[in-house]
Protein backbone atom coordinates (compact mmCIF):
# COMPACT_ATOMS: atom_id res chain seq x y z
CA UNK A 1 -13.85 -3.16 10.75
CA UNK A 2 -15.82 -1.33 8.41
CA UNK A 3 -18.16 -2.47 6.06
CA UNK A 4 -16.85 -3.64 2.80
CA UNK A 5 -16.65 -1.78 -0.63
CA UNK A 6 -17.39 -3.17 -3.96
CA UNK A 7 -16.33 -0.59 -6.68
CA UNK A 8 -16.54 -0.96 -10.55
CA UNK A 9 -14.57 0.72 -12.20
CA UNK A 10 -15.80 0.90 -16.28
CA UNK A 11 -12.92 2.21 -17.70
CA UNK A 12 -13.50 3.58 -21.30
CA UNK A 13 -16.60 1.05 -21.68
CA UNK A 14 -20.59 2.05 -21.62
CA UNK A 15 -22.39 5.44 -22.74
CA UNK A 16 -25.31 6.56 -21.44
CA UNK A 17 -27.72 3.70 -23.21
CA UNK A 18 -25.62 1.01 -22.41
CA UNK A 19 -25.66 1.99 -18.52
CA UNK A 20 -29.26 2.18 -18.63
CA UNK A 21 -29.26 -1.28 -19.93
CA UNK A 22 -26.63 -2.37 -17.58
CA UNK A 23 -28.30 -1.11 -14.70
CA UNK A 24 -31.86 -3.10 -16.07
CA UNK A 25 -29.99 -6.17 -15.50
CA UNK A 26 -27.98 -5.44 -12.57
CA UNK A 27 -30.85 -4.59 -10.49
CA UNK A 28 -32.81 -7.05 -11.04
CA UNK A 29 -30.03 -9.43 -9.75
CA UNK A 30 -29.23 -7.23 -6.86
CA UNK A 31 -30.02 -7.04 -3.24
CA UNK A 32 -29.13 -4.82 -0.31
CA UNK A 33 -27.30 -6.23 2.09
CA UNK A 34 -26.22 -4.14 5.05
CA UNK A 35 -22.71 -5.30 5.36
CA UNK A 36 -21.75 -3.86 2.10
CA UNK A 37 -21.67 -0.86 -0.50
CA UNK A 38 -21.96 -1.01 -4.36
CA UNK A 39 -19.12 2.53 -5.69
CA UNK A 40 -19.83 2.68 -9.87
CA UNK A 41 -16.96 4.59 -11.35
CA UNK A 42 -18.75 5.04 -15.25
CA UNK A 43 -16.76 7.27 -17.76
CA UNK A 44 -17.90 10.88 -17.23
CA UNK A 45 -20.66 11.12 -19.93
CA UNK A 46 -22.30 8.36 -18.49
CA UNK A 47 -22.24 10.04 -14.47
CA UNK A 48 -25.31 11.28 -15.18
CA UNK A 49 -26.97 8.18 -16.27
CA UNK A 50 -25.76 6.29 -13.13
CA UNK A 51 -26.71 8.87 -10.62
CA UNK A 52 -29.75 8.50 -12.38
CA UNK A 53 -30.59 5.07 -12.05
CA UNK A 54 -29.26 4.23 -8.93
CA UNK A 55 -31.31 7.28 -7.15
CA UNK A 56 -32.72 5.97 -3.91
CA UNK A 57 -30.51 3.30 -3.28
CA UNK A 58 -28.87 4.55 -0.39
CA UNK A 59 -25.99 1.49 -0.88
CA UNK A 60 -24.68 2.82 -4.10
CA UNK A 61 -22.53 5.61 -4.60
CA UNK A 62 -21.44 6.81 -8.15
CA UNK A 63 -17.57 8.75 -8.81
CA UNK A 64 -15.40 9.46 -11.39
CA UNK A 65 -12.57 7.94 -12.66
CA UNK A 66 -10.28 11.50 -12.91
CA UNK A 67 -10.66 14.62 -12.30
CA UNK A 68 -8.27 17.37 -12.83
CA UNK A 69 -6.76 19.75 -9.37
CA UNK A 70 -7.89 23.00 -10.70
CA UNK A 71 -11.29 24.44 -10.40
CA UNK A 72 -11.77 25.64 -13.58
CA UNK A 73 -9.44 26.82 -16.48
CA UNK A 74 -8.24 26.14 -19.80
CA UNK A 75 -7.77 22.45 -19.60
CA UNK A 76 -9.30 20.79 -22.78
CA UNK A 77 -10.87 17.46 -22.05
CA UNK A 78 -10.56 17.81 -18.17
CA UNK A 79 -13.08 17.80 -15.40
CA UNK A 80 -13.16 19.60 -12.44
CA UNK A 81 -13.80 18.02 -8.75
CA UNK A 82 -16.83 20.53 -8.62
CA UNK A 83 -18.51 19.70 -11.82
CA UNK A 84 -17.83 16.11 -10.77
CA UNK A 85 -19.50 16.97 -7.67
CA UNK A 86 -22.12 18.76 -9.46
CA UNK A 87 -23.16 15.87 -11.59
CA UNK A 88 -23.92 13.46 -8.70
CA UNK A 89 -20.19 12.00 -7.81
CA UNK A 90 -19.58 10.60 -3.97
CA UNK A 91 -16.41 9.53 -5.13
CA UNK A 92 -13.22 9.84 -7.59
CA UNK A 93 -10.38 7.55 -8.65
CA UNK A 94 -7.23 8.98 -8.18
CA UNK A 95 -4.04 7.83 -9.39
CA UNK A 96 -5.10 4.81 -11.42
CA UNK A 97 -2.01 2.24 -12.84
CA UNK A 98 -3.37 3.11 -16.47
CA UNK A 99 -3.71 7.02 -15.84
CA UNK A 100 0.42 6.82 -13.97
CA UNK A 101 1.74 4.16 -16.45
CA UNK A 102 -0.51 5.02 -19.81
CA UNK A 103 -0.81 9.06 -19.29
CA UNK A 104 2.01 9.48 -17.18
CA UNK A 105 0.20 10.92 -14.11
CA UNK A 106 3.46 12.02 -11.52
CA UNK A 107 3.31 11.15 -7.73
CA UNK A 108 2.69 15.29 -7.02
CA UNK A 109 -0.40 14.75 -9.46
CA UNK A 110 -2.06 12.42 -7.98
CA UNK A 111 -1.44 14.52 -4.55
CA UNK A 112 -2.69 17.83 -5.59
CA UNK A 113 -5.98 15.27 -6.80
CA UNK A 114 -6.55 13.91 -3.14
CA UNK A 115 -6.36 17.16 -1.64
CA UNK A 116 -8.84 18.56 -4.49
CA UNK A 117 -11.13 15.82 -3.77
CA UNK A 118 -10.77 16.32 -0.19
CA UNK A 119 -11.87 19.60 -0.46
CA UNK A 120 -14.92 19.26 -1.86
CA UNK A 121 -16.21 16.70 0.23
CA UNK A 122 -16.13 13.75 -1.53
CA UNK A 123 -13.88 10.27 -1.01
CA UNK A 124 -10.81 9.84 -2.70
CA UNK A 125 -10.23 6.17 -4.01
CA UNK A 126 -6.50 6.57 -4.22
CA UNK A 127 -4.66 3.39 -6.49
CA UNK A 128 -1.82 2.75 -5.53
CA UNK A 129 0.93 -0.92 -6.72
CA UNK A 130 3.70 -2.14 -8.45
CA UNK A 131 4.89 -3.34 -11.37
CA UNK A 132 6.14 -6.84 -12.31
CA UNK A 133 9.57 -5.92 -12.38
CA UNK A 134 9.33 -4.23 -9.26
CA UNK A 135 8.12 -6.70 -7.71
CA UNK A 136 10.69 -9.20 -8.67
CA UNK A 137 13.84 -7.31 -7.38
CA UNK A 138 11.57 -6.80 -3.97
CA UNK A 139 10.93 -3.31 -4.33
CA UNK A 140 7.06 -3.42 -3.92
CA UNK A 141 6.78 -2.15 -0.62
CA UNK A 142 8.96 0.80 -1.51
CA UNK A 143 6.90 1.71 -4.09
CA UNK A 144 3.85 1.72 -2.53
CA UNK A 145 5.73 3.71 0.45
CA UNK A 146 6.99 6.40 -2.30
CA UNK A 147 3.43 6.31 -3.65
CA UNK A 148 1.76 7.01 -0.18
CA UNK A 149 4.27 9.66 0.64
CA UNK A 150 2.40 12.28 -1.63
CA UNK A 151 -0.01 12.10 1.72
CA UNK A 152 2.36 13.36 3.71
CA UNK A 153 1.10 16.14 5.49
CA UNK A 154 -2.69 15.35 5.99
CA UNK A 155 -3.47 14.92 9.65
CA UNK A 156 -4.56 11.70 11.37
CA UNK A 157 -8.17 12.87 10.96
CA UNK A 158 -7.91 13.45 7.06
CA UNK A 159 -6.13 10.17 6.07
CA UNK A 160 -9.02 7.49 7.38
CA UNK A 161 -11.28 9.58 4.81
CA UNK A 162 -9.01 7.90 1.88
CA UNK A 163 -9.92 4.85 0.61
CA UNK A 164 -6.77 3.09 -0.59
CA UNK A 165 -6.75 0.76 -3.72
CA UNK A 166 -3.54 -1.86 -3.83
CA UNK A 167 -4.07 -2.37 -7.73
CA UNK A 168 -0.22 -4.48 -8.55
CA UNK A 169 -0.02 -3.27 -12.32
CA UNK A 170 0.89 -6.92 -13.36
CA UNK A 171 -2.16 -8.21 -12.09
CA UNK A 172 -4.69 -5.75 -14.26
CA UNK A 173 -6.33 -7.36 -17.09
CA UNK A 174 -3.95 -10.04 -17.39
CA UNK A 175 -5.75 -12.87 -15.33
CA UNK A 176 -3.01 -13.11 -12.84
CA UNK A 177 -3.83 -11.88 -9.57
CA UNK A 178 -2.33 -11.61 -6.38
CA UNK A 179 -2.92 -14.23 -3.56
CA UNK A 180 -5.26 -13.58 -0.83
CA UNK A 181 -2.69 -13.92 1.32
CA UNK A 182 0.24 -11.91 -0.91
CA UNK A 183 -2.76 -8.86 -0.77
CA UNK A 184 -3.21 -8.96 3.31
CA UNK A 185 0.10 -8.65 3.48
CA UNK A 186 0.45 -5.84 1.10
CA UNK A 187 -2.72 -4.05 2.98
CA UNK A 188 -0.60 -4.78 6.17
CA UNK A 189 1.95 -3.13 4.73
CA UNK A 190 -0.34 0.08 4.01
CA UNK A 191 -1.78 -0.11 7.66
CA UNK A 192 1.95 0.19 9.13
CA UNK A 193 2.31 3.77 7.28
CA UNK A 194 -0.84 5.00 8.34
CA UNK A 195 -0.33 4.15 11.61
CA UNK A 196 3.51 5.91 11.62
CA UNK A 197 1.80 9.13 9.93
CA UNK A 198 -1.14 9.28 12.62
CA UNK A 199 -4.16 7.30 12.34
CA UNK A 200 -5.32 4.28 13.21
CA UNK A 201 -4.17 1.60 10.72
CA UNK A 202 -7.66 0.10 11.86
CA UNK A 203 -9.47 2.90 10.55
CA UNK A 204 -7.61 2.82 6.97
CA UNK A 205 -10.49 0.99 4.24
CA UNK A 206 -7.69 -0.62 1.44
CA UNK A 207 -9.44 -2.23 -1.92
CA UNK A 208 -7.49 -4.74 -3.78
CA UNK A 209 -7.78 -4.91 -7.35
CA UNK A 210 -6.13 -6.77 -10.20
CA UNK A 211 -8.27 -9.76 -11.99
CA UNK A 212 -11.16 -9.87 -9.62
CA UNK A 213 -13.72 -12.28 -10.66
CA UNK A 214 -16.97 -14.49 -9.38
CA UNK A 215 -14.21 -17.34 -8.62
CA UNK A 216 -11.65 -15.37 -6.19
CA UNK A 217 -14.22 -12.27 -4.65
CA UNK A 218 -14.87 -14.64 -2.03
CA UNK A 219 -11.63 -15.35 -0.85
CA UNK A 220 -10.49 -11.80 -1.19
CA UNK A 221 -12.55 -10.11 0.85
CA UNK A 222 -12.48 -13.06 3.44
CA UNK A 223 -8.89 -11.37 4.38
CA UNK A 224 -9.45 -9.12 7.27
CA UNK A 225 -6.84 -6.97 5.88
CA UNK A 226 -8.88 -6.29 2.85
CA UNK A 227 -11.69 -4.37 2.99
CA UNK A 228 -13.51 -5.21 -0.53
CA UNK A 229 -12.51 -4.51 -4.30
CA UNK A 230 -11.70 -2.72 -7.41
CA UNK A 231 -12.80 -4.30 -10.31
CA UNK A 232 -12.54 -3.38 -13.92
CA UNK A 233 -13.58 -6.42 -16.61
CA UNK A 234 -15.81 -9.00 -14.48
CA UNK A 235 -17.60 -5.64 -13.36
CA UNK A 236 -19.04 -5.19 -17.08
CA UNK A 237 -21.20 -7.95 -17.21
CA UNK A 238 -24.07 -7.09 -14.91
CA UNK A 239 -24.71 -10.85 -13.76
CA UNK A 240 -20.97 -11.64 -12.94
CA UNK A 241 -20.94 -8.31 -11.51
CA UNK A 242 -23.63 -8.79 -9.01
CA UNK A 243 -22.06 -12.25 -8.61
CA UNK A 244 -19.12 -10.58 -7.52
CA UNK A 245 -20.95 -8.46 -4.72
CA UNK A 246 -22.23 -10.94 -3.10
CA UNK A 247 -18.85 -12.61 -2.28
CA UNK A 248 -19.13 -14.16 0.92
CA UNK A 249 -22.34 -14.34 1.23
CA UNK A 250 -23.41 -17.58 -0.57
């Protein structure tokens, strides 16, 4: 199985000084370990800063948490896969509950991002969940399904190069999460359409994410199914944060 993924995702939280300071403290509670990579996903003005201060750790990556399809053009407050690329970025979010359900991002959005990202070279982290009320009337796995479909298309080589992020909108930010158990099966789930669309469900890396903290990391990533996580609040405070990526290991 491959090696699990820790990824912080910062939302609209830290400039440039405050990622400096972050990283001061985060450091200095952090060790390698070779079973595992640390994926920062900082708003875009503080890419540089990250890149910056993680250069020469060869187990953390930094991305960016949107980027816009076109290469260039007249698209006020949008960046472009290259610049992204440009400015450091391994990796970029794509299709994020808050940028579908806040921005109104469309299914054929977030597709024309994954093939952008693609096509430069770097990983796509593509988020992908239900809400409450979907969940309740059962409908989870079909929208996860309708979510996945904008992949149709990409060959059996192309898909293992997505990471996949099962983020169930009713368990971000609101301390409710998602069982260990009710995420294996989702990431089960997720394995079954990769595997009818061409590759190897085995090669498929899925993230959970919703309300990851110091208490459940451990448990999460003890799933087989689950191949590390997405976290947004507990990854803000560099001591819980490096708490959280070293689940397992204590």
């Amino acid at each position: 199985m491959n090696d699990l993924i820790f990824a912080a995702n910062w939302k609209m939280h830290y400039g440039p000084e405050a990622t400096d300071a972050f990283f001061d403290a985060f450091l200095s509670n952090y060790t390698p370990e070779t079973d595992r990579s640390v994926w920062f996903f900082p708003p875009a003005v503080s890419l540089a800063a990250t890149v910056r201060r993680m250069r020469g750790q060869v187990d953390i990556i930094a991305g960016v948490q949107n980027v816009h399809w076109e290469p260039k053009g007249a698209f006020t407050g949008e960046t472009s896969v290259s610049m992204a690329v440009e400015s450091g970025a391994k990796a970029a979010l794509v299709g994020h509950s808050e940028r579908r359900h806040v921005f109104g991002e469309t299914d054929e959005e977030t597709g024309k991002k994954v093939r952008a990202v693609l096509d430069a070279g770097i990983t796509p982290v593509f988020c992908v969940g239900e809400k409450i009320e979907e969940r309740k009337r059962g409908a989870a796995r079909d929208v996860v399904n309708r979510q996945l479909s904008v992949l149709d298309g990409l060959d059996g080589d192309t898909l293992p190069e997505i990471v996949i992020a099962y983020e169930p909108v009713w368990a971000i930010g609101t301390g409710l999460n998602a069982t260990p158990e009710d995420a294996a099966q989702m990431h089960g789930e997720i394995r079954t359409w990769f595997e009818a669309h061409g590759a190897g469900g085995e090669k498929c890396r899925i993230l959970y994410g919703g309300s990851v903290k110091p208490e459940n990391a451990a448990s999460l990533v003890a799933e087989s199914e689950i191949n590390g996580v997405l976290v947004g609040g507990a990854s803000l405070d560099p001591e819980s944060w490096a708490s959280i990526v070293r689940a397992g290991l204590d």
